[in-house]
N, C-alpha and C. Protein backbone atom coordinates (compact mmCIF):
# COMPACT_ATOMS: atom_id res chain seq x y z
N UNK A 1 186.09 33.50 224.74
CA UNK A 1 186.04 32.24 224.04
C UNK A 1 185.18 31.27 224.85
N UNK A 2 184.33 30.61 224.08
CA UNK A 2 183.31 29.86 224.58
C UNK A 2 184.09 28.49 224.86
N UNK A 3 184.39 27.70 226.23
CA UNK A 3 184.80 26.52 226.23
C UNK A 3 183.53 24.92 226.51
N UNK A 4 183.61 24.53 225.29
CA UNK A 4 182.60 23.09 225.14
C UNK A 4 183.71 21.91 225.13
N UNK A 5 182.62 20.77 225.39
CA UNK A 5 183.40 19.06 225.16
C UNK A 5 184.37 19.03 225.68
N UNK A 6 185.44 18.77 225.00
CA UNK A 6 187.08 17.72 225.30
C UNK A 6 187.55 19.26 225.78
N UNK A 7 187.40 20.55 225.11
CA UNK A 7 188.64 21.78 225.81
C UNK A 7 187.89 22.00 226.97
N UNK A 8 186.64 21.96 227.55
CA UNK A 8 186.15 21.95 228.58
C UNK A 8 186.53 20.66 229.63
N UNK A 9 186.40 19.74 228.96
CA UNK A 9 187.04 18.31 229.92
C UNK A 9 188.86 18.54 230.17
N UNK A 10 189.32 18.99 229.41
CA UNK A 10 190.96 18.98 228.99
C UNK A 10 191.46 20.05 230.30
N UNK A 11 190.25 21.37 230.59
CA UNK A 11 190.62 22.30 231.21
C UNK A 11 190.53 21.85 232.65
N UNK A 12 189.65 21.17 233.04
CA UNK A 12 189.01 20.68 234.46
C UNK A 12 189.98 19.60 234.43
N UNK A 13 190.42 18.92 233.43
CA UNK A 13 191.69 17.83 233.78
C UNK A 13 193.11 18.57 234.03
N UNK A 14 193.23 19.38 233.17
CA UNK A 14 195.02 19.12 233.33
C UNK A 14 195.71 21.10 233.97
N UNK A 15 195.00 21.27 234.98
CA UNK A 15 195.38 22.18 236.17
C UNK A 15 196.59 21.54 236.94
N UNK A 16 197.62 22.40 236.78
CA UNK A 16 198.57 22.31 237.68
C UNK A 16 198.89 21.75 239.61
N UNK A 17 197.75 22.86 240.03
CA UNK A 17 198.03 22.99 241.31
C UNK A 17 196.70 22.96 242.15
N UNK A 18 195.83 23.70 241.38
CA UNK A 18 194.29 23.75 242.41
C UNK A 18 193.51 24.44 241.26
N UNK A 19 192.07 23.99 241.38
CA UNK A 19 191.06 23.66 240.56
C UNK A 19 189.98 24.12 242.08
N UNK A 20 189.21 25.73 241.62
CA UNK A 20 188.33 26.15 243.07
C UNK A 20 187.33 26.74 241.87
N UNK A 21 186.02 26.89 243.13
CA UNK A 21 184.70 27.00 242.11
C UNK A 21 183.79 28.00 243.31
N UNK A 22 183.16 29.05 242.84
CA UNK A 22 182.21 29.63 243.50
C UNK A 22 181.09 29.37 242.93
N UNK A 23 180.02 28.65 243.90
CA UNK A 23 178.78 28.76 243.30
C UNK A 23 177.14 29.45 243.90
N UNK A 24 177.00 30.11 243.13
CA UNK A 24 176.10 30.78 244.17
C UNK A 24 174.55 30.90 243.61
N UNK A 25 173.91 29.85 242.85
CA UNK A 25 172.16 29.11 242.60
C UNK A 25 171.74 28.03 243.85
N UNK A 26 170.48 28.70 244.25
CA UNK A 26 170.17 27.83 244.79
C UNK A 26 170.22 26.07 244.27
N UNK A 27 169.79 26.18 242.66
CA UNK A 27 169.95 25.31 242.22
C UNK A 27 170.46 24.92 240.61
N UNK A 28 170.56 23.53 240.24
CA UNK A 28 171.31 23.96 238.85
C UNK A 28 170.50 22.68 238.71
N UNK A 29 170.41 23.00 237.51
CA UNK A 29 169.43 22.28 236.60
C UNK A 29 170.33 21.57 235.04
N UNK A 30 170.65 20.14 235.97
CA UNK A 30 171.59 19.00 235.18
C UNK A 30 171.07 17.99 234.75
N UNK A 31 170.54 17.58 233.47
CA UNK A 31 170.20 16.80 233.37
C UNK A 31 170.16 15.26 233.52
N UNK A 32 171.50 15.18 233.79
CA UNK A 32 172.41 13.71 234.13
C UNK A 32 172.03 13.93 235.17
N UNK A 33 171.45 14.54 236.40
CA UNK A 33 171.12 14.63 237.56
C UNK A 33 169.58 14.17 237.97
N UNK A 34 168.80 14.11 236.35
CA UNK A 34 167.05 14.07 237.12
C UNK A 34 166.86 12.46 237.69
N UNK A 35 167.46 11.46 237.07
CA UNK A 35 167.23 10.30 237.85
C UNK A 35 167.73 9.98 239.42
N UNK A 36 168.55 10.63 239.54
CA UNK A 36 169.61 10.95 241.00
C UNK A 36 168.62 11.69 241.94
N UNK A 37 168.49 12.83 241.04
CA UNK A 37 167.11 13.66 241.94
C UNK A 37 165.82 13.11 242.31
N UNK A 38 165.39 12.40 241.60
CA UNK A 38 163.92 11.49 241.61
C UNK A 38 163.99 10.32 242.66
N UNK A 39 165.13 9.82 242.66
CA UNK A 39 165.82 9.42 244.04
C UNK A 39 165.84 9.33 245.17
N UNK A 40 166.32 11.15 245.43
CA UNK A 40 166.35 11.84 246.32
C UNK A 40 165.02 11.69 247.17
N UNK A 41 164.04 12.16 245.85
CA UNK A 41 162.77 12.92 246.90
C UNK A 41 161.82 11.50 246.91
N UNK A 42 162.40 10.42 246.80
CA UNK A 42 162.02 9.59 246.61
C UNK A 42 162.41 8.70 248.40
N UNK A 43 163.50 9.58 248.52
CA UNK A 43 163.66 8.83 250.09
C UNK A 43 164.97 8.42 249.80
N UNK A 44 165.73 8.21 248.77
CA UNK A 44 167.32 7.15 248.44
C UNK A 44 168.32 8.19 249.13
N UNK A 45 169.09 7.40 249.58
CA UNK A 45 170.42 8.63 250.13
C UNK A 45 171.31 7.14 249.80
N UNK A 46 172.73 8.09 249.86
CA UNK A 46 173.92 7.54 249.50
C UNK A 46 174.51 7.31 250.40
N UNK A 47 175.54 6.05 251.39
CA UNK A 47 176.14 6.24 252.02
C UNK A 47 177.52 6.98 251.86
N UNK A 48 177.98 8.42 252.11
CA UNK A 48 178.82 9.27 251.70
C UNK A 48 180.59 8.22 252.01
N UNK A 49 180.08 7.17 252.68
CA UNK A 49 181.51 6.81 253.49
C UNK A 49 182.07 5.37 252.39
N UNK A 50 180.80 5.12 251.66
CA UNK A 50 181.05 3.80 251.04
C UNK A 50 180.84 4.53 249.24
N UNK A 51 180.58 5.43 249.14
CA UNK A 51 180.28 5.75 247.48
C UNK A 51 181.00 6.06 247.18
N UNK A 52 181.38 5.85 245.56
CA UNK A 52 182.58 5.49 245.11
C UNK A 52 181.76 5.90 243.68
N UNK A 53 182.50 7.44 242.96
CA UNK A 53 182.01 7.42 241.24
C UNK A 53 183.50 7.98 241.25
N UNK A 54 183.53 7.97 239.43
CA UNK A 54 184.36 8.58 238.91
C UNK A 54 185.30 10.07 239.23
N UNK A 55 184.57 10.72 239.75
CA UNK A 55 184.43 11.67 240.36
C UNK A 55 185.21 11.52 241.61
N UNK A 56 184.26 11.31 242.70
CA UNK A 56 185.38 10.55 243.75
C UNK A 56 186.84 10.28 243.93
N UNK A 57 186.37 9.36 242.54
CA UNK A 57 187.92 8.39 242.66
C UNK A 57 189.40 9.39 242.22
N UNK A 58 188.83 10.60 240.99
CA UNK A 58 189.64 11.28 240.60
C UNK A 58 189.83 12.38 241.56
N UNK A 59 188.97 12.93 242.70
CA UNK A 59 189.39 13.45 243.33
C UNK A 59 190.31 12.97 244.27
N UNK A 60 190.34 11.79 244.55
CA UNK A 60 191.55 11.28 245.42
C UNK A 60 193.12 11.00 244.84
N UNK A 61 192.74 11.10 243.18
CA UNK A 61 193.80 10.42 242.35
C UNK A 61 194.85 12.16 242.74
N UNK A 62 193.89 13.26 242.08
CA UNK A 62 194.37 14.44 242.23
C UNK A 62 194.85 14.98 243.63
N UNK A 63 194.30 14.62 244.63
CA UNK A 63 194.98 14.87 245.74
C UNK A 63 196.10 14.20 246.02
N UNK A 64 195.99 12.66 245.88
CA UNK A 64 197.31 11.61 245.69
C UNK A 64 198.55 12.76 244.86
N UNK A 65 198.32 13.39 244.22
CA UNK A 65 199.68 13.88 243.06
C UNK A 65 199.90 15.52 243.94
N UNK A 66 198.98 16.09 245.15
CA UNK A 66 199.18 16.96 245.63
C UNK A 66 198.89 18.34 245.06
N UNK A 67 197.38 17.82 244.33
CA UNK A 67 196.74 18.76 244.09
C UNK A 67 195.68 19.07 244.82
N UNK A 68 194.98 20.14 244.77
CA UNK A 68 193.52 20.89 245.48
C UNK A 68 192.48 21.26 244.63
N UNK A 69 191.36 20.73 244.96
CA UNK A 69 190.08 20.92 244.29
C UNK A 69 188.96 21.49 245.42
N UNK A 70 188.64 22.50 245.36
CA UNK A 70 187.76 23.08 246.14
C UNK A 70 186.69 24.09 245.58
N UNK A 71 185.45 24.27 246.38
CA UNK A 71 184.35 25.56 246.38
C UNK A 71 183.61 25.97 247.50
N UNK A 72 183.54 26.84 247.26
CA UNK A 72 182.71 27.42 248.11
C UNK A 72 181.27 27.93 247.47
N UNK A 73 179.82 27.61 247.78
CA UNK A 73 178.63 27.82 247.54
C UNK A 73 177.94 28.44 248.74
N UNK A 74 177.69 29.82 248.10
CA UNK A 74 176.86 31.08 248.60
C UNK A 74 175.22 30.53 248.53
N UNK A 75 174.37 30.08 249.88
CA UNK A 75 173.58 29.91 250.19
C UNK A 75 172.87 30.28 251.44
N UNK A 76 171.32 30.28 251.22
CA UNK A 76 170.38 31.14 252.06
C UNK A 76 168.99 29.87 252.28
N UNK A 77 168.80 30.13 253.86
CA UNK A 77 167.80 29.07 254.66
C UNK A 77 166.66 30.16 254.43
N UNK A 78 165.59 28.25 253.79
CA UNK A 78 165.62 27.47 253.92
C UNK A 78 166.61 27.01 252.71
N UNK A 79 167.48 25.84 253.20
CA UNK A 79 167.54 25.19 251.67
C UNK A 79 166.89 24.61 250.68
N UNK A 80 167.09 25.34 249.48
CA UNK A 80 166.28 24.39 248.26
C UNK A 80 166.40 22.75 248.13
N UNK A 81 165.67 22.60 247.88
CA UNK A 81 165.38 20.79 248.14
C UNK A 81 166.34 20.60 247.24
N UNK A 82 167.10 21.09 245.96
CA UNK A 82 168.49 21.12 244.93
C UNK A 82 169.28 21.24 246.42
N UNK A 83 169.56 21.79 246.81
CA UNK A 83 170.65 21.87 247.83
C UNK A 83 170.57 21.00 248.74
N UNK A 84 169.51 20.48 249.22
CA UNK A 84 169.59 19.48 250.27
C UNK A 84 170.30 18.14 249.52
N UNK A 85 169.89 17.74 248.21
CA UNK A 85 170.13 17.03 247.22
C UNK A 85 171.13 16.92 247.16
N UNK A 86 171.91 18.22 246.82
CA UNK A 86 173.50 18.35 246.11
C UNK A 86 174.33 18.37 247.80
N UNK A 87 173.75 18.49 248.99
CA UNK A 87 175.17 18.40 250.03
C UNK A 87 174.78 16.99 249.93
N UNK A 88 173.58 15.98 250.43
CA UNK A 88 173.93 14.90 250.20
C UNK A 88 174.26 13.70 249.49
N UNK A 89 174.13 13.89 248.10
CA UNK A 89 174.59 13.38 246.99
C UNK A 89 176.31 13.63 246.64
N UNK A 90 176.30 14.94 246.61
CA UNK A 90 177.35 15.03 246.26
C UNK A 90 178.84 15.76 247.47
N UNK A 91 178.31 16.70 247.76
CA UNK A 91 179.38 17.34 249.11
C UNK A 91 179.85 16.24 249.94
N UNK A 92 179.08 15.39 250.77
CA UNK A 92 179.38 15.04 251.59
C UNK A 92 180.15 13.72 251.12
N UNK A 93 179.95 12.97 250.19
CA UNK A 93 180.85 12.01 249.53
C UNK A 93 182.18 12.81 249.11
N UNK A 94 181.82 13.88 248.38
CA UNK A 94 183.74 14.69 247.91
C UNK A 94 184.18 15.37 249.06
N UNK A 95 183.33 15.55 250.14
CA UNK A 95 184.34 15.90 250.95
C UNK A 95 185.60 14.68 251.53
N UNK A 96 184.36 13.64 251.48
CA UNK A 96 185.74 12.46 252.30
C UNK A 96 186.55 11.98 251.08
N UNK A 97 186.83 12.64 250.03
CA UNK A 97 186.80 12.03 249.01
C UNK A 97 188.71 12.93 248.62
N UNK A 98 188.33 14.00 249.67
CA UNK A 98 189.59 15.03 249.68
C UNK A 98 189.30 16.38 248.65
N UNK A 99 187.52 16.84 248.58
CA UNK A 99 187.58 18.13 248.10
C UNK A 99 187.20 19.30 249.35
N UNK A 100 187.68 20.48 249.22
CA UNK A 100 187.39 21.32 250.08
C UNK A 100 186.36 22.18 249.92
N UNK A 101 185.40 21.54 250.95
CA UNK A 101 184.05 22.61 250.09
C UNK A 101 183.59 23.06 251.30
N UNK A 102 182.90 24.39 250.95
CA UNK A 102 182.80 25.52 252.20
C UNK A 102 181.56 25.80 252.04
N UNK A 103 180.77 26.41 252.93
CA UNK A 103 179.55 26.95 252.90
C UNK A 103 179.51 28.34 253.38
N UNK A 104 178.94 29.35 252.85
CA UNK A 104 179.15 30.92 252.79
C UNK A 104 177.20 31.03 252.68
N UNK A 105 176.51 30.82 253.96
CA UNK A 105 175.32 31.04 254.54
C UNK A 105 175.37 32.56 254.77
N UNK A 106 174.41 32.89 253.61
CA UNK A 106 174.41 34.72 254.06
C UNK A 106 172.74 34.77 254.42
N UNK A 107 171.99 34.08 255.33
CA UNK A 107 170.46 34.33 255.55
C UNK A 107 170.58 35.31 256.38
N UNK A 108 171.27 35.52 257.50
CA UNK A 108 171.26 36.43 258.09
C UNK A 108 172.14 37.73 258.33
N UNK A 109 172.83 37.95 256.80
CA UNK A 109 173.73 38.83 256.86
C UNK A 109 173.65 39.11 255.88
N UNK A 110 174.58 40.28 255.25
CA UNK A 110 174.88 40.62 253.98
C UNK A 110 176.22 39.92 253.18
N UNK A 111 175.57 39.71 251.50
CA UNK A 111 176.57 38.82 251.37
C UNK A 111 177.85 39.76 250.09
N UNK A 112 178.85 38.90 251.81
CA UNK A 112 180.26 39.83 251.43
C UNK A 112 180.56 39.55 249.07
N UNK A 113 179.70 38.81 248.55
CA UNK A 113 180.39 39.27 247.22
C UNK A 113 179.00 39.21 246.21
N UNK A 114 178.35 40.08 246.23
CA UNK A 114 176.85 40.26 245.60
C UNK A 114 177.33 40.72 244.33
N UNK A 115 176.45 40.07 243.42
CA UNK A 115 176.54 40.45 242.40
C UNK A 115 177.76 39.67 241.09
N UNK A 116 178.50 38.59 242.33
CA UNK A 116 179.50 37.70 241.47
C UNK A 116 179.21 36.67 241.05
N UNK A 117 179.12 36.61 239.89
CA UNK A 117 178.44 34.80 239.39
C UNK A 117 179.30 33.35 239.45
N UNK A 118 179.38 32.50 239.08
CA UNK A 118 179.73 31.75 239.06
C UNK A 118 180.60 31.24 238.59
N UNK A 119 182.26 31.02 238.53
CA UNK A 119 183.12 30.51 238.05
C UNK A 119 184.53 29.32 238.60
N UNK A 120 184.85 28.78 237.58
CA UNK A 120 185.80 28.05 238.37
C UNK A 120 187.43 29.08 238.06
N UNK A 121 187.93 28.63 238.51
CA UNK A 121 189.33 29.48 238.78
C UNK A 121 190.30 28.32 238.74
N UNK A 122 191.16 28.07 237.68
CA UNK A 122 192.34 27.00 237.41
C UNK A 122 194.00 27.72 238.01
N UNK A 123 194.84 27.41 239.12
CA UNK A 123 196.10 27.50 239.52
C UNK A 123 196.01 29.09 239.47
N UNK A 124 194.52 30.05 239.76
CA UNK A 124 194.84 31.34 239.80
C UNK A 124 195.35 32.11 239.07
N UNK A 125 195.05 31.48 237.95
CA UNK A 125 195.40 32.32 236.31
C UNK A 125 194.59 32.04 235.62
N UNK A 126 193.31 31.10 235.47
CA UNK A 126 192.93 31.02 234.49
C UNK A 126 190.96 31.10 234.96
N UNK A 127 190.43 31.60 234.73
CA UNK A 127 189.13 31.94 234.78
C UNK A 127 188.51 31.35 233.94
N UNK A 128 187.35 30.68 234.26
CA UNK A 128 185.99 30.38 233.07
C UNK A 128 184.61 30.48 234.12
N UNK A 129 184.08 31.81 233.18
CA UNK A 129 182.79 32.17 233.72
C UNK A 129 181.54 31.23 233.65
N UNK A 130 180.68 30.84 234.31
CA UNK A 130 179.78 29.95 234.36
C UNK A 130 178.26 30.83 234.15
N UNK A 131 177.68 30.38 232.69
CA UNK A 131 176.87 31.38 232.84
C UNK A 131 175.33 30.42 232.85
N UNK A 132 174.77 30.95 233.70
CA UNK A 132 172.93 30.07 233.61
C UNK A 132 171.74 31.10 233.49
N UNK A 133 171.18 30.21 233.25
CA UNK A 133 169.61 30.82 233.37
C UNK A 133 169.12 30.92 234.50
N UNK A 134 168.12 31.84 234.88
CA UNK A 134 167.50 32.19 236.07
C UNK A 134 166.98 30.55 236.95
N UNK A 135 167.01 29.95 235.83
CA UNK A 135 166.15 28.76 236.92
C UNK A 135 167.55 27.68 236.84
N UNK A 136 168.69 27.65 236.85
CA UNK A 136 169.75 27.06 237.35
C UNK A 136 170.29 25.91 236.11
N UNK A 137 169.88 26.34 234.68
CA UNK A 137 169.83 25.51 233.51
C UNK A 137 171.15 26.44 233.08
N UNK A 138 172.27 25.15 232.87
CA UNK A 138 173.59 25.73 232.29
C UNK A 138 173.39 26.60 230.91
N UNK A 139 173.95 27.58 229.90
CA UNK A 139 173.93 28.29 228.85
C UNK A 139 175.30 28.17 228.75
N UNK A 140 175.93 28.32 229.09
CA UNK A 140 177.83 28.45 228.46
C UNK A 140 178.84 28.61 229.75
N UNK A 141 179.99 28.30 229.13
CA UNK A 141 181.29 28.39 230.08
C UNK A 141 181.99 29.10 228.97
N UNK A 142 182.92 30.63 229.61
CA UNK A 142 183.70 31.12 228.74
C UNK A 142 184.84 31.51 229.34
N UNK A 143 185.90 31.48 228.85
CA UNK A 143 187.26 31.56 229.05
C UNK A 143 187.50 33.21 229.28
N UNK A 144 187.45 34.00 230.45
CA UNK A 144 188.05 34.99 230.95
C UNK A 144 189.14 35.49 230.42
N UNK A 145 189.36 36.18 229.69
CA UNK A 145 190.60 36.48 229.33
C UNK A 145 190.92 38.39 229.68
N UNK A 146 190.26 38.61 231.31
CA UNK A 146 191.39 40.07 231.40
C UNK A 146 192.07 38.95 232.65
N UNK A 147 192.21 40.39 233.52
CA UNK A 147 193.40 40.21 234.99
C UNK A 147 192.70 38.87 235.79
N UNK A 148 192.93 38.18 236.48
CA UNK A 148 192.53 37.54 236.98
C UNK A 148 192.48 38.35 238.58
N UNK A 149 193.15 39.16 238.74
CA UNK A 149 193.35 39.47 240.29
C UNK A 149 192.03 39.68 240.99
N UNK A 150 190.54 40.08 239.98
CA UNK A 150 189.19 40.46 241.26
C UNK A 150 188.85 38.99 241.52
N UNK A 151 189.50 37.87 240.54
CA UNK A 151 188.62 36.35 241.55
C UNK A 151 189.53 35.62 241.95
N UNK A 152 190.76 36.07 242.45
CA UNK A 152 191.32 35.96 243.07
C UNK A 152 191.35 36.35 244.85
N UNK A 153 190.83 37.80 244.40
CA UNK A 153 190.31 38.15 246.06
C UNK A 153 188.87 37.32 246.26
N UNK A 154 187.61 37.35 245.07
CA UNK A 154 186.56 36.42 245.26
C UNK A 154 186.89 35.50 246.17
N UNK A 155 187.84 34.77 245.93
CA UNK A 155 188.18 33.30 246.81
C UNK A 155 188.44 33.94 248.07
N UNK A 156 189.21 34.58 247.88
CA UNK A 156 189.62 35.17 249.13
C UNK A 156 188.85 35.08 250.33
N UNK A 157 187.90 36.51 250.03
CA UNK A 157 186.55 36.53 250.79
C UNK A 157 185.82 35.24 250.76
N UNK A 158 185.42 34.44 249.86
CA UNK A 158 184.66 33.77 249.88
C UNK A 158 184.78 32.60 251.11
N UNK A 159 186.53 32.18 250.94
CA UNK A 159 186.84 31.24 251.92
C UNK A 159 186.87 31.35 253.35
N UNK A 160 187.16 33.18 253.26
CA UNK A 160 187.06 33.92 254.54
C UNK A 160 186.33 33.69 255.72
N UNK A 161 185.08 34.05 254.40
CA UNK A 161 183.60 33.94 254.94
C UNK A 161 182.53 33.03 255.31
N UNK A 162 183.77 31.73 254.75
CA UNK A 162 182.43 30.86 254.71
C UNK A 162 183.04 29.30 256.16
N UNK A 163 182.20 28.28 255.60
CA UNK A 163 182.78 27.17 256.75
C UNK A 163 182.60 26.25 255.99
N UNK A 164 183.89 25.09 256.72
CA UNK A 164 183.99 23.91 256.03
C UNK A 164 182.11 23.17 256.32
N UNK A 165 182.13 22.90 255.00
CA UNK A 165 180.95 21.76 254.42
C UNK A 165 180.55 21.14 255.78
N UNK A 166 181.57 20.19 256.79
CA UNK A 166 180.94 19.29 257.45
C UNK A 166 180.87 20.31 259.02
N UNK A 167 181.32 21.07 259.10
CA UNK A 167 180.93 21.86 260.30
C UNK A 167 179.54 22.88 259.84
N UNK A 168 179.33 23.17 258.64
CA UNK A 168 178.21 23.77 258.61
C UNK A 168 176.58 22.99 258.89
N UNK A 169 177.04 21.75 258.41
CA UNK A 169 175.92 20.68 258.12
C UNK A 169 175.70 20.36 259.82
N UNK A 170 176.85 19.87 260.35
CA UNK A 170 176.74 19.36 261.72
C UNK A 170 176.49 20.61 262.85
N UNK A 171 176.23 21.79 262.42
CA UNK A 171 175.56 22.55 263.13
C UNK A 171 174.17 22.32 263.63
């Protein structure tokens, strides 16, 4: 089942316990993002300690009630100028913001989950596959409906493998 609009907003809202995301494009191609991006390469940065969106704010609301929102993104140096973009636009504000986001750098190794695309994972029962185009342009989100147990270990490994956001950066 294909999830769009409000059952797509409804699903990312009303998770029980933890709301986790693997993402593994160098880049994604959002349109609400090209003025943000133009920004970017424009020289603008955000102070991560003073920015404050919607986003943000609900990630603190959701942690306030003792929930978890986290991902981990499978990436390879150099970073895509999308990635330099997206840790400082966005990572480094949700991290102080109370999301848990990891970095799983496979440039010099093999990467422990090849071949797994992109999905978020709701309280570990509920799957929606994230599907894109080669050049990082969304096509659909669909509602998983076998076992959940292989992205369940996904996380697993993934979290295993990877490092918190601000120890990877401050390397």
């Amino acid at each position: 089942m294909l999830l769009d609009g409000e059952e797509w907003r409804a699903t990312l809202r009303e998770f029980q316990s933890e709301a986790w995301r693997l993402e593994t494009l160098p880049q994604y191609l959002v349109p609400q993002e090209a003025e943000e991006l133009e920004a970017f390469r424009a020289g603008k940065r955000v102070d991560p300690r003073t920015y404050s969106s919607a986003y943000t704010e609900n990630l603190k609301r959701i942690r306030g009630e003792g929930k978890r929102k986290g991902r981990v993104h499978i990436v390879a140096r150099p970073l895509s100028e999308y990635l330099r973009f997206e840790f400082s636009r966005y990572y480094a504000p949700h991290v102080l913001a109370g999301e848990d986001v990891r970095i799983l750098d496979v440039t010099d190794r093999e990467n422990p989950l090849p071949g797994v695309q992109d999905f978020w994972m709701f309280d570990r029962s509920r799957v929606v596959l994230m599907h894109y185009e080669e050049d990082g342009t969304q096509i659909g989100r669909e509602l998983y409906e076998g076992d959940p147990t292989p992205f369940i270990e996904y996380q697993r490994v993934a979290i295993a493998e990877s490092v918190p956001f601000l120890e990877y950066v401050n390397e």
